[in-house]
PDB file of N, CA and C in Angstrom:
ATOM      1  N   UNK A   1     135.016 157.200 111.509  1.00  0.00           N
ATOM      2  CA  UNK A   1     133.991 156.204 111.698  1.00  0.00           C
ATOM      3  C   UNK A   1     134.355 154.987 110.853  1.00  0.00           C
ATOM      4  N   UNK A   2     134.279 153.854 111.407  1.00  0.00           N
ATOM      5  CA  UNK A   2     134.818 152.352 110.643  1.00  0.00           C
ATOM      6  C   UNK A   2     133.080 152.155 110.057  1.00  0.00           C
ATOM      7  N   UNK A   3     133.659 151.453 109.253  1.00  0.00           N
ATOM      8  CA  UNK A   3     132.667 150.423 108.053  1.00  0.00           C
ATOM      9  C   UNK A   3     133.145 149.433 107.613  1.00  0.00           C
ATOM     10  N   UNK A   4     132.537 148.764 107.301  1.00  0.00           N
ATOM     11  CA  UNK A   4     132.850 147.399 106.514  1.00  0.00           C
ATOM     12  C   UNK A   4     131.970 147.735 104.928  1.00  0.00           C
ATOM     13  N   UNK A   5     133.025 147.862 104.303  1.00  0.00           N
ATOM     14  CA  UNK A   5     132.053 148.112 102.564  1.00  0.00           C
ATOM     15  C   UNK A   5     132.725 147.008 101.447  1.00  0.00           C
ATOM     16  N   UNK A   6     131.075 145.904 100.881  1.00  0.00           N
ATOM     17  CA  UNK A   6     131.857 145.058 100.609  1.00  0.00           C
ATOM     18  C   UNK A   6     132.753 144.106 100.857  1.00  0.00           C
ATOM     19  N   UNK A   7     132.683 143.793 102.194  1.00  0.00           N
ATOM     20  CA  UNK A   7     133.953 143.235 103.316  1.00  0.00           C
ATOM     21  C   UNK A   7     135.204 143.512 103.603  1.00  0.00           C
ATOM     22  N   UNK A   8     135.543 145.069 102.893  1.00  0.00           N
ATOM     23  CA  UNK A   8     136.753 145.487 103.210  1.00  0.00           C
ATOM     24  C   UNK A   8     136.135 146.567 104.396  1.00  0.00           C
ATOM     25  N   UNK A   9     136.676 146.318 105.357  1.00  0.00           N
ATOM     26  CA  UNK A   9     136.940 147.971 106.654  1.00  0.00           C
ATOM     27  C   UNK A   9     137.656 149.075 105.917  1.00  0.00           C
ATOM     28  N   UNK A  10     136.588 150.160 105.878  1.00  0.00           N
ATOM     29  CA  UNK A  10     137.094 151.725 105.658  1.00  0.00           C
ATOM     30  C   UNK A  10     136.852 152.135 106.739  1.00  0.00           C
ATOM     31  N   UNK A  11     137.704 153.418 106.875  1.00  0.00           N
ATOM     32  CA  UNK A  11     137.202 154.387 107.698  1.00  0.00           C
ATOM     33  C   UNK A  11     137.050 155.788 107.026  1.00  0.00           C
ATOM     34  N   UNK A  12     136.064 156.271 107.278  1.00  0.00           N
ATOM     35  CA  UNK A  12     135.518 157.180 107.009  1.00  0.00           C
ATOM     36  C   UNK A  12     135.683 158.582 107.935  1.00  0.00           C
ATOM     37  N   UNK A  13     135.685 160.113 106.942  1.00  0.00           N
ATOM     38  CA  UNK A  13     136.193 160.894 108.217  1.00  0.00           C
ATOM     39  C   UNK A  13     135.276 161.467 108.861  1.00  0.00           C
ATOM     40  N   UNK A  14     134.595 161.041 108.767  1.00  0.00           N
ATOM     41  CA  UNK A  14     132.911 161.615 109.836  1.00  0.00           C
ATOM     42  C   UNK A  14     131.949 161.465 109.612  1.00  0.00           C
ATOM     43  N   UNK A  15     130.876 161.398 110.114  1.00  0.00           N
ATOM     44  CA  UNK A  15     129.177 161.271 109.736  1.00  0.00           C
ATOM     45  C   UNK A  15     129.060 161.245 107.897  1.00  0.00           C
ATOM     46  N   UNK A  16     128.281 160.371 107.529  1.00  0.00           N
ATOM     47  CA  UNK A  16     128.219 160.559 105.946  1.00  0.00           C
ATOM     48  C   UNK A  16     127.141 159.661 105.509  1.00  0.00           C
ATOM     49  N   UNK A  17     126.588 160.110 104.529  1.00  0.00           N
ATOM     50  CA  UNK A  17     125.078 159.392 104.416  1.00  0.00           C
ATOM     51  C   UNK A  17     125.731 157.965 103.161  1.00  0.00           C
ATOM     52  N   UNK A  18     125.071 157.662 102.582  1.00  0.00           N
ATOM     53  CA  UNK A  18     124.886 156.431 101.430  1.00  0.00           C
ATOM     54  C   UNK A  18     125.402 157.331 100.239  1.00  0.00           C
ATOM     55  N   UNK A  19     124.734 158.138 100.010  1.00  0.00           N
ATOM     56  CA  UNK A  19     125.010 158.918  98.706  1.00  0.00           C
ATOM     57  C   UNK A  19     126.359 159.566  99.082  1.00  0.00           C
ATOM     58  N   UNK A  20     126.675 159.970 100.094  1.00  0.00           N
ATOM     59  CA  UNK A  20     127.832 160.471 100.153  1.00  0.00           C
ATOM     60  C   UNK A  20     128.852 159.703 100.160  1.00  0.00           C
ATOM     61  N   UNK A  21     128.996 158.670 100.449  1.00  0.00           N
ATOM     62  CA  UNK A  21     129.906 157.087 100.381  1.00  0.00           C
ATOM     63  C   UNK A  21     130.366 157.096  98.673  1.00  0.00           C
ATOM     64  N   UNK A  22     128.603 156.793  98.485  1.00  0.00           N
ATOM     65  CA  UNK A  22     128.636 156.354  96.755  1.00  0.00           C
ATOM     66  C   UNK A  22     130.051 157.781  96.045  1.00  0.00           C
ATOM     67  N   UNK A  23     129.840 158.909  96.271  1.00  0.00           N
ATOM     68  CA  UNK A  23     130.526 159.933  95.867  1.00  0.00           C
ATOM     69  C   UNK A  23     132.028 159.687  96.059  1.00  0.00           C
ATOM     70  N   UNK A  24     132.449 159.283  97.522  1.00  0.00           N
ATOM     71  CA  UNK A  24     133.797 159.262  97.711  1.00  0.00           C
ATOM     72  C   UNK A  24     134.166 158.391  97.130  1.00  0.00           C
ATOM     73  N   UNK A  25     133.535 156.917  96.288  1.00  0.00           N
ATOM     74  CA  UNK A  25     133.917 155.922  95.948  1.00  0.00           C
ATOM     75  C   UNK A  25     133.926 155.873  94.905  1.00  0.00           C
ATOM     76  N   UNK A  26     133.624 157.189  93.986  1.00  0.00           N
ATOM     77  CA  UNK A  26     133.256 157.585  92.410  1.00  0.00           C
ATOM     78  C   UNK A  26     132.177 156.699  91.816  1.00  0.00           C
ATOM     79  N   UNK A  27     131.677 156.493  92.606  1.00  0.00           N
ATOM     80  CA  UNK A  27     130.088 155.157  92.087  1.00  0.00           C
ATOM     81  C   UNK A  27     129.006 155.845  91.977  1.00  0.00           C
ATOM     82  N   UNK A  28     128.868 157.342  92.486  1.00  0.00           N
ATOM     83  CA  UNK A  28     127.625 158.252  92.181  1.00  0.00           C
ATOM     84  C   UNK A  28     127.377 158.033  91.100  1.00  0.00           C
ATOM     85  N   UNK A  29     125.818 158.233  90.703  1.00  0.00           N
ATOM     86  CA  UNK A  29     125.251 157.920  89.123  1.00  0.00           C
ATOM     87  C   UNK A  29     125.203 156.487  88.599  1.00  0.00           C
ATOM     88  N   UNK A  30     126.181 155.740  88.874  1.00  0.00           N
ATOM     89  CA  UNK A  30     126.165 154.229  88.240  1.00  0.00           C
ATOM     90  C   UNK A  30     124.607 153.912  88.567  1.00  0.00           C
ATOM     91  N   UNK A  31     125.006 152.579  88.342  1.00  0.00           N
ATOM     92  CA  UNK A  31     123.380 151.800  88.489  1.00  0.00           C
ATOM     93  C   UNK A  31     124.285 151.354  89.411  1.00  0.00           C
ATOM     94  N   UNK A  32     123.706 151.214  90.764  1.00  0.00           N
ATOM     95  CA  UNK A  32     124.349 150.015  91.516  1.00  0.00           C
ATOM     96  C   UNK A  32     123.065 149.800  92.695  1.00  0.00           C
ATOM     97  N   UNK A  33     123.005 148.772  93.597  1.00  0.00           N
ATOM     98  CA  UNK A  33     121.812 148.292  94.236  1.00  0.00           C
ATOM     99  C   UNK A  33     122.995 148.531  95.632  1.00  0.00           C
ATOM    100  N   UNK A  34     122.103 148.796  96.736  1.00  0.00           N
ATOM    101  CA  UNK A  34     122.935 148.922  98.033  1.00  0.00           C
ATOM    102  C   UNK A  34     122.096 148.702  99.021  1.00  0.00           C
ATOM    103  N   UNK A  35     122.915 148.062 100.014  1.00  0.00           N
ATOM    104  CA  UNK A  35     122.354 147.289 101.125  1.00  0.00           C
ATOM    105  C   UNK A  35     123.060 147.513 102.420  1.00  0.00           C
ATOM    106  N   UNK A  36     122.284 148.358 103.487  1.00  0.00           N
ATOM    107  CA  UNK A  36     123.438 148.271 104.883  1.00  0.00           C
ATOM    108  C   UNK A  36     122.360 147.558 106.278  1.00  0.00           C
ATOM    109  N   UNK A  37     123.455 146.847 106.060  1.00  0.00           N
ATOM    110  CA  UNK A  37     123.276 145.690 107.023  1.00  0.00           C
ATOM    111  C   UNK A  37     122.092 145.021 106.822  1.00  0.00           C
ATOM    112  N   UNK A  38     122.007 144.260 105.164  1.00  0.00           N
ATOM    113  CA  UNK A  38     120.917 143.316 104.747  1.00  0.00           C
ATOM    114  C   UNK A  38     119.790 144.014 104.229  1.00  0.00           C
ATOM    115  N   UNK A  39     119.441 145.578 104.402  1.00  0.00           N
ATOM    116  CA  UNK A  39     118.253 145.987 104.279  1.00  0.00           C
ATOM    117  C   UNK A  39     118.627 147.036 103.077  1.00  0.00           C
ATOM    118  N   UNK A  40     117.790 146.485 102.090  1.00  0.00           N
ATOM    119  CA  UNK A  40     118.181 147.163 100.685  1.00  0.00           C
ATOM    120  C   UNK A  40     117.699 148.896 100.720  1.00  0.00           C
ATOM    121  N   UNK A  41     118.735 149.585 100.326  1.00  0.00           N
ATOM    122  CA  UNK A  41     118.559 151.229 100.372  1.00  0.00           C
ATOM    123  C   UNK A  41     118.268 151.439  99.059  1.00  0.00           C
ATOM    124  N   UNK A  42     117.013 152.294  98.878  1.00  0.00           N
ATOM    125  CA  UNK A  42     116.309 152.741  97.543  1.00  0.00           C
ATOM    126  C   UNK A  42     117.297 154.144  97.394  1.00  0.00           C
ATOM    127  N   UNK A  43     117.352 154.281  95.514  1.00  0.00           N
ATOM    128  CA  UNK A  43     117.996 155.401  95.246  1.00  0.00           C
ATOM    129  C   UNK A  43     116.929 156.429  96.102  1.00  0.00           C
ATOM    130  N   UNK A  44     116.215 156.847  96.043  1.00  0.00           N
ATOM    131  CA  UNK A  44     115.463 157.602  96.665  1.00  0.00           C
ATOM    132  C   UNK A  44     116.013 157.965  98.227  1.00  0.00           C
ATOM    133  N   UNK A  45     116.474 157.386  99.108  1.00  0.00           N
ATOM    134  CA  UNK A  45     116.748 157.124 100.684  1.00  0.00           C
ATOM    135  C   UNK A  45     118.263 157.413 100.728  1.00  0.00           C
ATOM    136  N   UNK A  46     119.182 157.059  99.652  1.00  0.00           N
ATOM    137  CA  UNK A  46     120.538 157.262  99.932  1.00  0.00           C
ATOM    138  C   UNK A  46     120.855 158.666 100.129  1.00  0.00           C
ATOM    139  N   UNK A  47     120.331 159.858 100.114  1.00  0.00           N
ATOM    140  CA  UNK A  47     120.728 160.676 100.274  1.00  0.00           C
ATOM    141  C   UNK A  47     120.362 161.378 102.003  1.00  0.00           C
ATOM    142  N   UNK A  48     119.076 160.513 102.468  1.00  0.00           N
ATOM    143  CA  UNK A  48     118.773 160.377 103.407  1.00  0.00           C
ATOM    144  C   UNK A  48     119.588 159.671 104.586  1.00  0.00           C
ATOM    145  N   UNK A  49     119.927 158.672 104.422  1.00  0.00           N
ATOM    146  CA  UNK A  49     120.639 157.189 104.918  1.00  0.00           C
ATOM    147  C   UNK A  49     121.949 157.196 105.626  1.00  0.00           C
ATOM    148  N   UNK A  50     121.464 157.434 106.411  1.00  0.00           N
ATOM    149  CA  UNK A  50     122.741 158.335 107.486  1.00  0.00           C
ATOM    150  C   UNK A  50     123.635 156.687 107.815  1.00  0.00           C
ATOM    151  N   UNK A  51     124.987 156.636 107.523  1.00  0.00           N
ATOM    152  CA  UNK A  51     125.452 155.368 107.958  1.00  0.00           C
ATOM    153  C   UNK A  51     125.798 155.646 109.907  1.00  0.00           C
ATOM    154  N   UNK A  52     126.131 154.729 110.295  1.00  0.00           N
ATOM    155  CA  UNK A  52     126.640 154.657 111.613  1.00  0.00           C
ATOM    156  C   UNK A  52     128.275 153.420 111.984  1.00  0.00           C
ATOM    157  N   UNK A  53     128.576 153.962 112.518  1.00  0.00           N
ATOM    158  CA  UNK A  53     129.897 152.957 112.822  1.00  0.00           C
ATOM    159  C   UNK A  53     129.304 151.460 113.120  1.00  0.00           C
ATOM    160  N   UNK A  54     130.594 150.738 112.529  1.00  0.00           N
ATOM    161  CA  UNK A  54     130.083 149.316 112.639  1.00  0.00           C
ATOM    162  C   UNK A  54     129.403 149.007 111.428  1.00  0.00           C
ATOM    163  N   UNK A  55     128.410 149.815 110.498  1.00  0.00           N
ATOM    164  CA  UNK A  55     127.568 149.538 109.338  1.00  0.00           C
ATOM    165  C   UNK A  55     128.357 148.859 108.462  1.00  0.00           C
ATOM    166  N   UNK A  56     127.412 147.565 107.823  1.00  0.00           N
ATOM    167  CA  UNK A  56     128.122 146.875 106.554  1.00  0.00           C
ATOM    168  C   UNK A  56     127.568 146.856 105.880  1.00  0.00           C
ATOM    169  N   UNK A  57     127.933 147.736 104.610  1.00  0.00           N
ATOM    170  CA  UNK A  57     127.395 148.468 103.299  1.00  0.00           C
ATOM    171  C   UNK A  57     128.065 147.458 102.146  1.00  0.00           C
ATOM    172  N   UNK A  58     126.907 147.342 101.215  1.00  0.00           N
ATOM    173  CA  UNK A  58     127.273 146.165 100.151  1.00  0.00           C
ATOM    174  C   UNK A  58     126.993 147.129  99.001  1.00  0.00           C
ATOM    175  N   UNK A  59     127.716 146.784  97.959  1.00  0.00           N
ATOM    176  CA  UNK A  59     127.130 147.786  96.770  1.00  0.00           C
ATOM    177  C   UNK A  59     127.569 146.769  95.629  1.00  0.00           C
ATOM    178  N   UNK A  60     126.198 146.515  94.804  1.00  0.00           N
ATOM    179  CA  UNK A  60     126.683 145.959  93.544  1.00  0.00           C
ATOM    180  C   UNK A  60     126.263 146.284  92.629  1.00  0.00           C
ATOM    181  N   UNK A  61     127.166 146.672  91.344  1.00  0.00           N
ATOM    182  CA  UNK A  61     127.075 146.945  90.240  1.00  0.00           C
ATOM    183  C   UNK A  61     125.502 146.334  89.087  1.00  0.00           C
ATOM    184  N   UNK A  62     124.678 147.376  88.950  1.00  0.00           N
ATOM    185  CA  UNK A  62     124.125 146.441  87.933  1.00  0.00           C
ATOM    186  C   UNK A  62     124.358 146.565  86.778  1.00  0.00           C
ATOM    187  N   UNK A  63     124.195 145.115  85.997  1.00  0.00           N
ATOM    188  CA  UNK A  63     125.262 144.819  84.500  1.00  0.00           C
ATOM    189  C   UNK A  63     123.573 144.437  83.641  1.00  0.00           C
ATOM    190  N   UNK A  64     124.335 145.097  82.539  1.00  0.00           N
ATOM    191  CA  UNK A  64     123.452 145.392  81.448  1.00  0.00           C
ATOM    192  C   UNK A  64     123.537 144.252  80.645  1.00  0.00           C
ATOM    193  N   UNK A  65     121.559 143.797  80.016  1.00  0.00           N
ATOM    194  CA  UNK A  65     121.895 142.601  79.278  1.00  0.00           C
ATOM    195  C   UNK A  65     121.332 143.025  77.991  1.00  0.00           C
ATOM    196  N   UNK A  66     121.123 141.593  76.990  1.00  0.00           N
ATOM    197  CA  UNK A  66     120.399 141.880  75.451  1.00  0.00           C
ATOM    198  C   UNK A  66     118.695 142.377  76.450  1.00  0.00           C
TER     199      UNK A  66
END
Protein backbone atom coordinates (compact mmCIF):
# COMPACT_ATOMS: atom_id res chain seq x y z
CA UNK A 1 0.00 0.00 0.00
CA UNK A 2 1.63 3.58 -1.08
CA UNK A 3 1.58 6.66 1.28
CA UNK A 4 2.90 9.79 1.22
CA UNK A 5 4.49 10.40 4.94
CA UNK A 6 5.75 13.77 5.38
CA UNK A 7 6.03 14.13 1.53
CA UNK A 8 8.15 11.27 1.03
CA UNK A 9 6.07 8.03 -0.77
CA UNK A 10 6.43 4.79 1.35
CA UNK A 11 5.09 1.78 0.74
CA UNK A 12 3.88 -0.12 3.20
CA UNK A 13 3.38 -4.05 3.34
CA UNK A 14 -0.28 -4.18 4.05
CA UNK A 15 -3.21 -2.74 5.91
CA UNK A 16 -1.71 -0.82 9.04
CA UNK A 17 -3.24 1.57 11.39
CA UNK A 18 -1.39 5.13 12.65
CA UNK A 19 0.07 3.52 15.63
CA UNK A 20 1.37 0.89 13.67
CA UNK A 21 3.22 3.34 11.14
CA UNK A 22 4.37 5.33 14.30
CA UNK A 23 6.09 1.71 15.38
CA UNK A 24 7.72 0.90 12.03
CA UNK A 25 9.14 4.39 12.05
CA UNK A 26 10.52 3.98 15.75
CA UNK A 27 8.37 7.22 16.69
CA UNK A 28 6.05 5.07 19.06
CA UNK A 29 5.94 6.87 22.51
CA UNK A 30 7.53 10.23 21.31
CA UNK A 31 5.36 13.21 21.62
CA UNK A 32 4.54 13.78 18.11
CA UNK A 33 1.06 15.40 16.67
CA UNK A 34 -0.30 13.50 13.41
CA UNK A 35 -2.43 14.36 10.70
CA UNK A 36 -3.83 12.16 7.63
CA UNK A 37 -4.97 14.02 5.08
CA UNK A 38 -5.34 17.49 7.14
CA UNK A 39 -7.46 15.93 9.88
CA UNK A 40 -5.53 15.81 13.13
CA UNK A 41 -5.41 12.04 14.73
CA UNK A 42 -5.72 12.04 18.64
CA UNK A 43 -3.26 9.70 20.55
CA UNK A 44 -6.33 8.05 21.60
CA UNK A 45 -7.59 7.06 17.66
CA UNK A 46 -4.10 6.03 16.35
CA UNK A 47 -4.46 2.74 17.29
CA UNK A 48 -7.84 2.77 15.77
CA UNK A 49 -6.92 4.76 12.44
CA UNK A 50 -6.82 2.42 9.82
CA UNK A 51 -4.64 4.24 6.94
CA UNK A 52 -5.75 3.59 3.24
CA UNK A 53 -3.67 3.89 0.00
CA UNK A 54 -3.08 7.23 -1.35
CA UNK A 55 -3.21 8.63 2.57
CA UNK A 56 -0.89 11.64 3.41
CA UNK A 57 0.27 11.24 6.90
CA UNK A 58 2.22 14.21 8.50
CA UNK A 59 3.92 13.65 11.80
CA UNK A 60 5.61 16.30 13.81
CA UNK A 61 7.76 16.14 16.53
CA UNK A 62 6.77 18.07 19.62
CA UNK A 63 9.83 20.13 21.07
CA UNK A 64 10.10 20.92 24.56
CA UNK A 65 10.36 24.51 25.97
CA UNK A 66 11.45 26.61 29.40
Amino acid sequence: MDITLNGESRTLPGPCTVAELLAQEHIAGHRVAVEVNGEVVTEAQCASRALAPGDEVEVIHALGGP
